[in-house]
Protein backbone atom coordinates (compact mmCIF):
# COMPACT_ATOMS: atom_id res chain seq x y z
CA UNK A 1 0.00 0.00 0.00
CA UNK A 2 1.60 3.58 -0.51
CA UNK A 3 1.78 6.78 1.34
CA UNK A 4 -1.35 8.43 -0.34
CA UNK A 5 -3.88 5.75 0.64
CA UNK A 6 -6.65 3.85 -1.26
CA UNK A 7 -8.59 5.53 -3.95
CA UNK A 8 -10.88 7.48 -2.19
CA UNK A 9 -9.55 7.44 1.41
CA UNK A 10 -9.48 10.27 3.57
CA UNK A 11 -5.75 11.77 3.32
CA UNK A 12 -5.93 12.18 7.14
CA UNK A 13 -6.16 7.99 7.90
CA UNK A 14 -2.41 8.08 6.00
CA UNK A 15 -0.79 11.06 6.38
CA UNK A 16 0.49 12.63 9.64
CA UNK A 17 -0.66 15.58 10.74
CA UNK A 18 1.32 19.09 10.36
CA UNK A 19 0.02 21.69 12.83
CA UNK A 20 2.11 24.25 10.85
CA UNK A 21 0.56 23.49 7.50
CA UNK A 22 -3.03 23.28 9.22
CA UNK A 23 -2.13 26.68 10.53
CA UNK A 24 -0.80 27.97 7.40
CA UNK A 25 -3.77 26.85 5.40
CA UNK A 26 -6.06 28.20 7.65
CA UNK A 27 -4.61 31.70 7.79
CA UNK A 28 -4.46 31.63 4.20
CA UNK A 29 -8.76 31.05 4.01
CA UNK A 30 -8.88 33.86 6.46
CA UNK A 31 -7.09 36.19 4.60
CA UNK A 32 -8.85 35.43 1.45
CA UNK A 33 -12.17 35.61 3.22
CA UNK A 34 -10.68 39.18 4.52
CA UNK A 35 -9.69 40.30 0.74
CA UNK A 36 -13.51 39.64 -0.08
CA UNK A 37 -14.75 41.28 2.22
CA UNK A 38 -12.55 44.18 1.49
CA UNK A 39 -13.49 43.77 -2.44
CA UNK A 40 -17.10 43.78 -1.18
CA UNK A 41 -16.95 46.90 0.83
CA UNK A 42 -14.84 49.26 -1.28
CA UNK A 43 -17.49 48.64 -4.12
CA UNK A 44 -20.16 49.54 -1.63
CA UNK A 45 -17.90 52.33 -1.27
CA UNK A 46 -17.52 53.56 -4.66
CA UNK A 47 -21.00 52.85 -5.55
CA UNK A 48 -21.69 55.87 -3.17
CA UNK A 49 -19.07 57.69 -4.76
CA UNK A 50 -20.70 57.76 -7.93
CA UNK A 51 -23.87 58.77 -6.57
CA UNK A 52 -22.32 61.63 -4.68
CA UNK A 53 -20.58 62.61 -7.55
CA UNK A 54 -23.89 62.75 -9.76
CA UNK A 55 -25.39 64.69 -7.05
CA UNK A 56 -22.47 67.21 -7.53
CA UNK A 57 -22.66 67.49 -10.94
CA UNK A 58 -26.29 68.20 -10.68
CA UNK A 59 -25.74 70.97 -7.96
CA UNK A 60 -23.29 72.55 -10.35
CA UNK A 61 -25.31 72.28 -13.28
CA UNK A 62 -28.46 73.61 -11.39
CA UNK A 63 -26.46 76.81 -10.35
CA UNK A 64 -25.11 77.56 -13.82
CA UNK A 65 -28.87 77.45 -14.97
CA UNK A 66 -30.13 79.25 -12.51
CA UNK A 67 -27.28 82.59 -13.12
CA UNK A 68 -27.68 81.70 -17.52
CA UNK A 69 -31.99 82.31 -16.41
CA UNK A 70 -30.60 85.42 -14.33
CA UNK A 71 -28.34 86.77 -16.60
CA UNK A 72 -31.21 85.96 -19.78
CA UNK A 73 -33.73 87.73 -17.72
CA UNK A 74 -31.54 90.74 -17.12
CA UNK A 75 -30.53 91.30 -20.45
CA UNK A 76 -34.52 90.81 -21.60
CA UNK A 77 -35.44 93.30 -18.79
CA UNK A 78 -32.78 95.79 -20.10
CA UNK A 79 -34.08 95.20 -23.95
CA UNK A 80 -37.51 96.15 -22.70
CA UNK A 81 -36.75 99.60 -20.75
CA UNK A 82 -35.18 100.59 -23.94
């Protein structure tokens, strides 16, 4: 019989156990579990962002219409008087 086992064994009957690589191989699912939940939050993140910066634009856009009305009425106003 060799080291690996019978098709279909568990690798654990065979094999001795290795706290270090248990450990290692642990850590590493944590981190990757961390990295998606990183991933996951920064596009919450910039998902907000974008709707802030829409909102901005908006704003800015509103204002400039709002002074181009202003500035249209004032110049109508002034061809009137005439």
């Amino acid at each position: 019989m060799n080291r690996t086992g019978p098709a279909g064994g568990s690798r654990f009957l065979f094999d001795s156990f290795d706290p270090n690589t248990a450990r290692i191989e642990a850590h590493e699912r944590v981190s990757e579990e961390r990295w998606a939940a990183l991933d996951y939050r920064l596009g919450h993140i910039e998902a907000a962002l974008e709707r802030l910066e829409r909102r901005l634009w908006l704003m800015v856009f509103g204002v400039a219409a709002f002074l181009l009305a202003q500035g249209a009425e004032a110049v109508v106003m002034a061809a009137l008087v005439r």
